[in-house]
PDB file of N, CA and C in Angstrom:
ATOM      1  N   UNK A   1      79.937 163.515  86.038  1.00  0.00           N
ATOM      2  CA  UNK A   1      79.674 162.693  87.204  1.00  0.00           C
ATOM      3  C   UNK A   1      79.089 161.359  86.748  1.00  0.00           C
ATOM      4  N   UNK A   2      79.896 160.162  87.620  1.00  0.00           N
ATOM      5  CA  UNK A   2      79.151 158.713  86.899  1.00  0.00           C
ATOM      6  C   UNK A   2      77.913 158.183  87.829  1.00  0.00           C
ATOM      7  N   UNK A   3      76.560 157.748  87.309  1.00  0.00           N
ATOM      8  CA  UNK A   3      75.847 156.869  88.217  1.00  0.00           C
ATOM      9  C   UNK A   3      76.626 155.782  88.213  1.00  0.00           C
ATOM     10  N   UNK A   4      76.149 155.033  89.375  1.00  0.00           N
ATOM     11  CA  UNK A   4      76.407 153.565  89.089  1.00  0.00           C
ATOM     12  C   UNK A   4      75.139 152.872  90.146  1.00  0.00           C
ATOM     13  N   UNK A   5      75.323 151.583  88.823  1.00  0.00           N
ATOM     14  CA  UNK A   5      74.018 150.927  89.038  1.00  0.00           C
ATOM     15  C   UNK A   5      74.343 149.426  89.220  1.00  0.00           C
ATOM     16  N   UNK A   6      75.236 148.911  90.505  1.00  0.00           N
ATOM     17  CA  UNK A   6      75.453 147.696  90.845  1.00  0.00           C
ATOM     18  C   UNK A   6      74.282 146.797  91.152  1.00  0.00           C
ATOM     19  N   UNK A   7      74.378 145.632  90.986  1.00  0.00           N
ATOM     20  CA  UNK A   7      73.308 144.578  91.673  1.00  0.00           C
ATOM     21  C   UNK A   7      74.142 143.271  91.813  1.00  0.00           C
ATOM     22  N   UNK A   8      73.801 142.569  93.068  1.00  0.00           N
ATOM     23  CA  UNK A   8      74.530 141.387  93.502  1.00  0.00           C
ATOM     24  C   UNK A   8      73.110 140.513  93.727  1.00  0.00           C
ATOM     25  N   UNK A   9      73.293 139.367  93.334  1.00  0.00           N
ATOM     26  CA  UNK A   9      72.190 138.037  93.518  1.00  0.00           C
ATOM     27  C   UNK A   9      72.891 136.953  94.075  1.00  0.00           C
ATOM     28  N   UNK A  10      72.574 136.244  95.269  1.00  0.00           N
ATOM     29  CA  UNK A  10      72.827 135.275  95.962  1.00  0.00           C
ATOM     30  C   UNK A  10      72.955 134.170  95.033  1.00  0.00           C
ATOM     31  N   UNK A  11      73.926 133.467  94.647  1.00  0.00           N
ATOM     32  CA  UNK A  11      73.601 132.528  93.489  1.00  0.00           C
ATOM     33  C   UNK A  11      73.952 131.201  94.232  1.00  0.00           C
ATOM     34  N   UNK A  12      75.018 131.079  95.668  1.00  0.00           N
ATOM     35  CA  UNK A  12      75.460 130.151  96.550  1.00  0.00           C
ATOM     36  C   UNK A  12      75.642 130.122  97.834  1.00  0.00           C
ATOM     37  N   UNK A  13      75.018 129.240  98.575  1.00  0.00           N
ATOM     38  CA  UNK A  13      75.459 129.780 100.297  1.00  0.00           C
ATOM     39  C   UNK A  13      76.407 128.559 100.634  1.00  0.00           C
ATOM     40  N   UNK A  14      78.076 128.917 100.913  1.00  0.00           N
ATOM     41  CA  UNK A  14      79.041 128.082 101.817  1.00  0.00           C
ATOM     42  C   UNK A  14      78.870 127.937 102.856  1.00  0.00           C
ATOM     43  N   UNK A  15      80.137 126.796 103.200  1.00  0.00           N
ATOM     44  CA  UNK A  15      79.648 126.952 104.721  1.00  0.00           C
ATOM     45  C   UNK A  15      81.047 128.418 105.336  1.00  0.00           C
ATOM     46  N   UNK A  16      81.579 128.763 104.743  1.00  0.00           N
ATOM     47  CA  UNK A  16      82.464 130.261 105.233  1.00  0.00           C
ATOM     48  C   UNK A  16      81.842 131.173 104.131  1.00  0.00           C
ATOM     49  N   UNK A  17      81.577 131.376 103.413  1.00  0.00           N
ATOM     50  CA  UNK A  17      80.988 132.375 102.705  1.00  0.00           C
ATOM     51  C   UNK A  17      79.589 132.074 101.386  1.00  0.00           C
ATOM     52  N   UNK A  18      79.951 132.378 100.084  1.00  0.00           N
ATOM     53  CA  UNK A  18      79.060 133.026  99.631  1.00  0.00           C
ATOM     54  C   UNK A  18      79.240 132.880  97.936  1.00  0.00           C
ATOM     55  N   UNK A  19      78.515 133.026  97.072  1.00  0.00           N
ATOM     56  CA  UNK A  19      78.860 132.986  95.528  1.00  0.00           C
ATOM     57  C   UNK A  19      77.924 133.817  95.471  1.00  0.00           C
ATOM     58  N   UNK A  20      78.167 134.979  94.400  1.00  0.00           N
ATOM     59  CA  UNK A  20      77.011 135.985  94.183  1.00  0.00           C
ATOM     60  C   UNK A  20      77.505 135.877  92.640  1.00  0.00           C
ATOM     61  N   UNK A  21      76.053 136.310  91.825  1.00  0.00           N
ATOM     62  CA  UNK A  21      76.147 136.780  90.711  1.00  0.00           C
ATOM     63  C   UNK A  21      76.015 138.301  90.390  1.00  0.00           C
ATOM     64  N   UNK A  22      76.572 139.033  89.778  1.00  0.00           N
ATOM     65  CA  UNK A  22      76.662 140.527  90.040  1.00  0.00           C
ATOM     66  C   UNK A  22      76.738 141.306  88.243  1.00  0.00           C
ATOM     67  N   UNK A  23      76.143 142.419  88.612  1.00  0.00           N
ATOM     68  CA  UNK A  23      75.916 143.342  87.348  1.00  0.00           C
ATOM     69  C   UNK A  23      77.036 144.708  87.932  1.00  0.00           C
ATOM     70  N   UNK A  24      77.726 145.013  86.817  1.00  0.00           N
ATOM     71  CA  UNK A  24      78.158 146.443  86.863  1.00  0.00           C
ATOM     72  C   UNK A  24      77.164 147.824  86.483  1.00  0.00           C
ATOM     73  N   UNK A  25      76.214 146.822  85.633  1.00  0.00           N
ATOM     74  CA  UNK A  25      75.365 147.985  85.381  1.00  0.00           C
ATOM     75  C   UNK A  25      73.540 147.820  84.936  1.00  0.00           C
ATOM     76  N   UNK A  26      72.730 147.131  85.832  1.00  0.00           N
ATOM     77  CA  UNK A  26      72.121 146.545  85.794  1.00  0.00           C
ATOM     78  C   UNK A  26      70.818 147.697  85.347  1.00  0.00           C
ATOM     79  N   UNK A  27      70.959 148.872  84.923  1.00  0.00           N
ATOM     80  CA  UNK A  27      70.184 149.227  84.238  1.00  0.00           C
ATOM     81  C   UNK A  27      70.407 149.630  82.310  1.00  0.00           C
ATOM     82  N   UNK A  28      71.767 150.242  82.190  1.00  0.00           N
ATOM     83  CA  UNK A  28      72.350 150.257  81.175  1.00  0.00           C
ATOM     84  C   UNK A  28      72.487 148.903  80.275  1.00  0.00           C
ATOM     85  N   UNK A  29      73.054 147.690  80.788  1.00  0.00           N
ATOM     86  CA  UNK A  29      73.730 146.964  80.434  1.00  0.00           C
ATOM     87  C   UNK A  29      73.860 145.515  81.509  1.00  0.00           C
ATOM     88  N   UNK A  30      72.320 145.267  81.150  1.00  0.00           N
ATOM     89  CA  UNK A  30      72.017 144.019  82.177  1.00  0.00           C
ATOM     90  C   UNK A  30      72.226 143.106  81.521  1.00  0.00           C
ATOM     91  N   UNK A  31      72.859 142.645  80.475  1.00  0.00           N
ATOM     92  CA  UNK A  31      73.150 141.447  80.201  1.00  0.00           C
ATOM     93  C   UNK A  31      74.667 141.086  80.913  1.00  0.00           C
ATOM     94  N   UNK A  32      75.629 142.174  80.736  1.00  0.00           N
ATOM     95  CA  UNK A  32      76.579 141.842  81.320  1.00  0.00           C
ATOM     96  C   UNK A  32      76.433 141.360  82.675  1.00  0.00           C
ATOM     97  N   UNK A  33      76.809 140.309  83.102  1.00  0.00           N
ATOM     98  CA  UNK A  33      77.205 139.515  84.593  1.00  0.00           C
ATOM     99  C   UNK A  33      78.069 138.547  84.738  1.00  0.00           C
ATOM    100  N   UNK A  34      78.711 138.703  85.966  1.00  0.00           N
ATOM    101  CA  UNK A  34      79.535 137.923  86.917  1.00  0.00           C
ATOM    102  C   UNK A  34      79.378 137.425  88.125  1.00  0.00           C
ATOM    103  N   UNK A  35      80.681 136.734  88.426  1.00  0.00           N
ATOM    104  CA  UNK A  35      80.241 135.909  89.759  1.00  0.00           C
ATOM    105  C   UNK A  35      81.453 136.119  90.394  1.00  0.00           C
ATOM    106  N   UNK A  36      81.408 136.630  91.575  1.00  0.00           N
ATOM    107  CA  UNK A  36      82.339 136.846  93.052  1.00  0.00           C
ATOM    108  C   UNK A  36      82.166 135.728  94.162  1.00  0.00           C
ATOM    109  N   UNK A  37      82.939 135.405  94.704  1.00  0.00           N
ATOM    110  CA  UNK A  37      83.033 134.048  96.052  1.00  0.00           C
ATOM    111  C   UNK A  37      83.540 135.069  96.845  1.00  0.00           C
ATOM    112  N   UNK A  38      82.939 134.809  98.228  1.00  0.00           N
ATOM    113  CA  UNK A  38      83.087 135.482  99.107  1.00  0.00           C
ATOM    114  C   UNK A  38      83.571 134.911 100.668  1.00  0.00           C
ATOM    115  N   UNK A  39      83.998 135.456 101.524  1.00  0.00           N
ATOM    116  CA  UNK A  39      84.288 134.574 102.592  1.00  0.00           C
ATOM    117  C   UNK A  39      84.218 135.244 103.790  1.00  0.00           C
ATOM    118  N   UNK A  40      83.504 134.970 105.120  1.00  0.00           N
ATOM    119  CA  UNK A  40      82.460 135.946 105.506  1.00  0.00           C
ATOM    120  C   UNK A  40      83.349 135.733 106.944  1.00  0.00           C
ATOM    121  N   UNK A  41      84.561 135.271 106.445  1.00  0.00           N
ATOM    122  CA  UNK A  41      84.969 134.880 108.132  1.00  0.00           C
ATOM    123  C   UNK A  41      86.713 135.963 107.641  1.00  0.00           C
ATOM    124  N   UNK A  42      86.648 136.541 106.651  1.00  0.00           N
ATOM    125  CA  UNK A  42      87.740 137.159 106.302  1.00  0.00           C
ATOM    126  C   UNK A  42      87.419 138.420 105.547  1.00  0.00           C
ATOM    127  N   UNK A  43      86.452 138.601 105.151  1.00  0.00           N
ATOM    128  CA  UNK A  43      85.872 139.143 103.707  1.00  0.00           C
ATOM    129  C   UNK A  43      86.746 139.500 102.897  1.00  0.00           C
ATOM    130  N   UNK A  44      86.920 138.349 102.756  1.00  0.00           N
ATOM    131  CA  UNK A  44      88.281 138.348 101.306  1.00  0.00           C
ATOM    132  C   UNK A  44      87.461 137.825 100.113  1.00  0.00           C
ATOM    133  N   UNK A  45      87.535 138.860  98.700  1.00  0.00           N
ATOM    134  CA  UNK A  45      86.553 138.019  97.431  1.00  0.00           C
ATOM    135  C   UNK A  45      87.217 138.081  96.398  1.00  0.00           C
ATOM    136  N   UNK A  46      86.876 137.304  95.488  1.00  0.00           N
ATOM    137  CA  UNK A  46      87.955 137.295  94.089  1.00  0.00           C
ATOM    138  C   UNK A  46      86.337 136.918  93.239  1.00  0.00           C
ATOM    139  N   UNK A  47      86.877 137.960  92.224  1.00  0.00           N
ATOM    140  CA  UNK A  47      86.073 137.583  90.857  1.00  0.00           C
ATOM    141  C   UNK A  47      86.191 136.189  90.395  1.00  0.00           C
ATOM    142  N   UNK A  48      85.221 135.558  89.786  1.00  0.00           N
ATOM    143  CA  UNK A  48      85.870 134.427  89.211  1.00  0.00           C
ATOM    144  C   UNK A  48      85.086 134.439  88.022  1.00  0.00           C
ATOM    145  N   UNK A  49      84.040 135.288  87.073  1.00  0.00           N
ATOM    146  CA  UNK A  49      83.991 135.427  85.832  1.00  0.00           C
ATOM    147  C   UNK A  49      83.514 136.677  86.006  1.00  0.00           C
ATOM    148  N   UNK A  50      84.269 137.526  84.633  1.00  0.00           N
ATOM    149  CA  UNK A  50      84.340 138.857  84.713  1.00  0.00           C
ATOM    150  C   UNK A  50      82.684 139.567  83.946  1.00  0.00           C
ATOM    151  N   UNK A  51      82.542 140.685  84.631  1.00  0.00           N
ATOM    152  CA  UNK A  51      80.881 140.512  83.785  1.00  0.00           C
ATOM    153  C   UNK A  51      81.848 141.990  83.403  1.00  0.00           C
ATOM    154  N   UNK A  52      82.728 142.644  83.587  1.00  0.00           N
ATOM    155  CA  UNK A  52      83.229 143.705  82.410  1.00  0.00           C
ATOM    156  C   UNK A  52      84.402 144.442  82.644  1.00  0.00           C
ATOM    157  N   UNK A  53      85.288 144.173  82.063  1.00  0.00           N
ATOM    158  CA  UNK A  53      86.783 143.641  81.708  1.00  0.00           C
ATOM    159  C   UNK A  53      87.206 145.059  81.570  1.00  0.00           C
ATOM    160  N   UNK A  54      86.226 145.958  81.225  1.00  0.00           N
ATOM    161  CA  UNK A  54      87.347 147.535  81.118  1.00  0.00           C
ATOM    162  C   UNK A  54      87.458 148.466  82.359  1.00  0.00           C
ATOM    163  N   UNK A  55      87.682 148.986  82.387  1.00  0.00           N
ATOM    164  CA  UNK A  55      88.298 150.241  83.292  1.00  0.00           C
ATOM    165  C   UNK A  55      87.768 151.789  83.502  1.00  0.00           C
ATOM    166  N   UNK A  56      87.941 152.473  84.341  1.00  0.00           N
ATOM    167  CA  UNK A  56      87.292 153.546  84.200  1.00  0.00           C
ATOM    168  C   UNK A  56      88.883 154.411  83.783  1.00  0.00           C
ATOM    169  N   UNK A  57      88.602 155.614  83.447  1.00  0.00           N
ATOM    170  CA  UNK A  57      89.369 156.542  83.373  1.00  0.00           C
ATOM    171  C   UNK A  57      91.104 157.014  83.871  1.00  0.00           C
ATOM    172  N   UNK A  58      90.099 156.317  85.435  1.00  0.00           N
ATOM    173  CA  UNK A  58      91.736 156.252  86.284  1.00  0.00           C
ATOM    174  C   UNK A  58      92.302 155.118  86.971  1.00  0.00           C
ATOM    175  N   UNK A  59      91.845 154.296  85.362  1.00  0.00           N
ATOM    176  CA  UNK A  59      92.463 152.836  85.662  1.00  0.00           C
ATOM    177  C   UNK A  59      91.600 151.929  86.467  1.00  0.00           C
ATOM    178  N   UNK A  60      91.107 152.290  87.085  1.00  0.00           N
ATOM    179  CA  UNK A  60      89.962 151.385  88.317  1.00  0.00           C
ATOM    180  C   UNK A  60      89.247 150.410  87.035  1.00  0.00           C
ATOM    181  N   UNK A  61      89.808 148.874  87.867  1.00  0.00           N
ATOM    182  CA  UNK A  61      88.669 147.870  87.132  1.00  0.00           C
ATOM    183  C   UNK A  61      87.183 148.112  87.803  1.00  0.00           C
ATOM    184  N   UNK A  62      86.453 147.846  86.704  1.00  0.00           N
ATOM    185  CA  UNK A  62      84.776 148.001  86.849  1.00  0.00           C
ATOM    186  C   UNK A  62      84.042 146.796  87.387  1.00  0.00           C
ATOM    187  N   UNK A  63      84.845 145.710  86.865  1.00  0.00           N
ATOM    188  CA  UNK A  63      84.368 144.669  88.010  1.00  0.00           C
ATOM    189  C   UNK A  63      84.773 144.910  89.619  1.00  0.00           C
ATOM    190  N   UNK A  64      86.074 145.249  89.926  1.00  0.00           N
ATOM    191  CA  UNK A  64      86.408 145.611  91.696  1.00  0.00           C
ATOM    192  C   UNK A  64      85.828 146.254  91.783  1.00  0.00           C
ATOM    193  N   UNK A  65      85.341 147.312  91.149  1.00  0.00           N
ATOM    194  CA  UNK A  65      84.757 148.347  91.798  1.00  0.00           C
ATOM    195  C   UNK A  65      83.625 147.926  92.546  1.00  0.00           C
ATOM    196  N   UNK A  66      82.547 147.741  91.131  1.00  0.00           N
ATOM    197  CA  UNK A  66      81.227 146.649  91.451  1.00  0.00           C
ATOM    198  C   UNK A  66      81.238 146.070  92.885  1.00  0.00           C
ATOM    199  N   UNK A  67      82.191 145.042  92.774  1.00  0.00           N
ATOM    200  CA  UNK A  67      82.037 143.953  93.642  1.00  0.00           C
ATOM    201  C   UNK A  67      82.405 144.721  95.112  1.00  0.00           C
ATOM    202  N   UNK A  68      83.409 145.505  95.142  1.00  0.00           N
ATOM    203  CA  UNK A  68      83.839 145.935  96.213  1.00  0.00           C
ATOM    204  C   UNK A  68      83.063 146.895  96.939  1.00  0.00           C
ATOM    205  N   UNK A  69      81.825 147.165  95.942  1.00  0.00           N
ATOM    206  CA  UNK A  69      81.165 148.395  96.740  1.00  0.00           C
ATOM    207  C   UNK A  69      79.718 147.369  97.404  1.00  0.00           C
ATOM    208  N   UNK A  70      79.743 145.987  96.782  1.00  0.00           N
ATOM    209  CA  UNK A  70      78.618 144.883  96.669  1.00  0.00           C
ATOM    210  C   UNK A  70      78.577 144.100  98.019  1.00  0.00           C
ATOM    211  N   UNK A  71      80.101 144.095  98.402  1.00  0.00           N
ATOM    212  CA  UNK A  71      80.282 143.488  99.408  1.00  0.00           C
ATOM    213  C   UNK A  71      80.795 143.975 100.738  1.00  0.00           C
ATOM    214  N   UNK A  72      80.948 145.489 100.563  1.00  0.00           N
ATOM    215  CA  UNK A  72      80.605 146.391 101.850  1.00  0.00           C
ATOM    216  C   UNK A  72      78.930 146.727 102.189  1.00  0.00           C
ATOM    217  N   UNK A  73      77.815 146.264 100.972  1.00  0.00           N
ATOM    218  CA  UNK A  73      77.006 146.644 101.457  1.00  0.00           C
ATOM    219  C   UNK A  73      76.221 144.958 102.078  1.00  0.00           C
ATOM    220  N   UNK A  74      76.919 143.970 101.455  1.00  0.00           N
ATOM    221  CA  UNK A  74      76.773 142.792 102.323  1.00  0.00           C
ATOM    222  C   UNK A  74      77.501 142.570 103.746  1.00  0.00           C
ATOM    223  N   UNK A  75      78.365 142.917 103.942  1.00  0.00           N
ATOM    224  CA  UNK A  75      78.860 142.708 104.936  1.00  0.00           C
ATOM    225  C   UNK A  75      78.293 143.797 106.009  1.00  0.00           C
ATOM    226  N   UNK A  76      77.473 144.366 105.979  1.00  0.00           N
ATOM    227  CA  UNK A  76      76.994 145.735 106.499  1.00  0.00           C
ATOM    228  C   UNK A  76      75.121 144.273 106.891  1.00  0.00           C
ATOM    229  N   UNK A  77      74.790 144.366 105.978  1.00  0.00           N
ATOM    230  CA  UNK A  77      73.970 143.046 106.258  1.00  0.00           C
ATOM    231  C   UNK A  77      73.632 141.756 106.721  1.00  0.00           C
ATOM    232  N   UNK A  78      74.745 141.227 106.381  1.00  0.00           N
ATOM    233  CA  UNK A  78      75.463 140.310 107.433  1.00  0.00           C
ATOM    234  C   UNK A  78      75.232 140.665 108.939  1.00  0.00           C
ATOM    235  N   UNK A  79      75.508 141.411 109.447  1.00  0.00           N
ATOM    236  CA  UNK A  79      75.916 141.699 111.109  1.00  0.00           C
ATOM    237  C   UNK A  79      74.573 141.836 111.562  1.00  0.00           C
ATOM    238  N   UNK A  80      73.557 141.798 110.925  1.00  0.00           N
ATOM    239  CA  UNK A  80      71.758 141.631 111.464  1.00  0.00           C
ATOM    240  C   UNK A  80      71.316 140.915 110.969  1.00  0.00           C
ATOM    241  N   UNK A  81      71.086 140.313 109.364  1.00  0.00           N
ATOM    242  CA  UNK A  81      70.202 139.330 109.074  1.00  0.00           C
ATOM    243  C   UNK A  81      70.754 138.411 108.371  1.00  0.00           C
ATOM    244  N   UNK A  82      72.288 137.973 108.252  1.00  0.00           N
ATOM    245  CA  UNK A  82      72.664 137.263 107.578  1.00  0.00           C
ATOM    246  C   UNK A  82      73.081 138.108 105.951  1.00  0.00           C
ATOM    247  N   UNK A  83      73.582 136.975 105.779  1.00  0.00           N
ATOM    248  CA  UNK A  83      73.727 137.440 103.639  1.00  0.00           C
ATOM    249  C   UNK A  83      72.177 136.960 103.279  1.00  0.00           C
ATOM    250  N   UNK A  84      72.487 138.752 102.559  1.00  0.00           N
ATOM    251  CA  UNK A  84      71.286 139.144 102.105  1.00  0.00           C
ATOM    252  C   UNK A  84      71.177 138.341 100.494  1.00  0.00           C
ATOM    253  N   UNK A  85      69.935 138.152  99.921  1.00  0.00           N
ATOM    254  CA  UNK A  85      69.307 137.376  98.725  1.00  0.00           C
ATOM    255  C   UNK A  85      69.740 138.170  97.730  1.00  0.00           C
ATOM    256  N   UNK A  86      69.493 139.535  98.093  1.00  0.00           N
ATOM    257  CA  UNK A  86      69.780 140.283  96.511  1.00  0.00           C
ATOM    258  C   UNK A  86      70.475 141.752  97.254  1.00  0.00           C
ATOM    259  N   UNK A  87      71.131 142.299  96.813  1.00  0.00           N
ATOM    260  CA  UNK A  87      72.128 143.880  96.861  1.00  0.00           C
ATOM    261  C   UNK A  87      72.237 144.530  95.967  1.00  0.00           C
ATOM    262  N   UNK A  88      71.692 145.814  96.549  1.00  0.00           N
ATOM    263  CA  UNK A  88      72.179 147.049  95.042  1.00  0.00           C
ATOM    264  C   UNK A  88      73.330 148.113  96.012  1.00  0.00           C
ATOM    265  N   UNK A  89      74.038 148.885  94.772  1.00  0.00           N
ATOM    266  CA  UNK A  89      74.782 149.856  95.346  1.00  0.00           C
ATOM    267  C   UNK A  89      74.426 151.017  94.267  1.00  0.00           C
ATOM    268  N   UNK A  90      73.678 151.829  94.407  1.00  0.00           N
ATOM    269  CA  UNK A  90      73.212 152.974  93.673  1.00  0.00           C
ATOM    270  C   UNK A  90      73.844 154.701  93.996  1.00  0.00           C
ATOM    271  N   UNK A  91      74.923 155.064  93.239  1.00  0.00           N
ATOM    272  CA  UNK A  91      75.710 155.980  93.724  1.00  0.00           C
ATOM    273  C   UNK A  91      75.735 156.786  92.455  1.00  0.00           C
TER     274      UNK A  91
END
């Protein structure tokens, strides 16, 4: 069974979305980080530097994963207090 230990940091506020800086594994392997743009009127996001380029087992990139689990728990935040400053996804 895998933990995972995401973290997202507000690094930009647009005027439609968002720039976060993000860890895949922010207790293991906190040096690795990246940055996701976000868009809060679509929630459509694209990586735009990879904080870790491999894959899990069944192919799943580790950055989508990250990000995709980063920005259901922003967009879950969003709908009461705005985009949140900092996000974890601990699973």
């Amino acid at each position: 069974m895998s933990v995972f230990h995401f973290r997202g940091e507000l690094a930009e506020r647009q005027p439609d979305g968002a720039r976060y800086r993000f860890q895949t594994d922010y207790v293991s392997e906190p040096s690795r980080m990246g940055t996701f743009s976000l868009s809060v009127l679509t929630w459509a996001w694209t990586v735009e530097q990879s904080a870790d380029s491999r894959c899990y087992s069944d192919g799943t990139s580790r950055d989508h994963h990250c990000v995709s689990a980063l920005v259901h728990k922003i967009r879950k935040a969003y709908a009461t207090d705005g985009l949140p400053d900092v996000v974890f996804h601990i699973a």
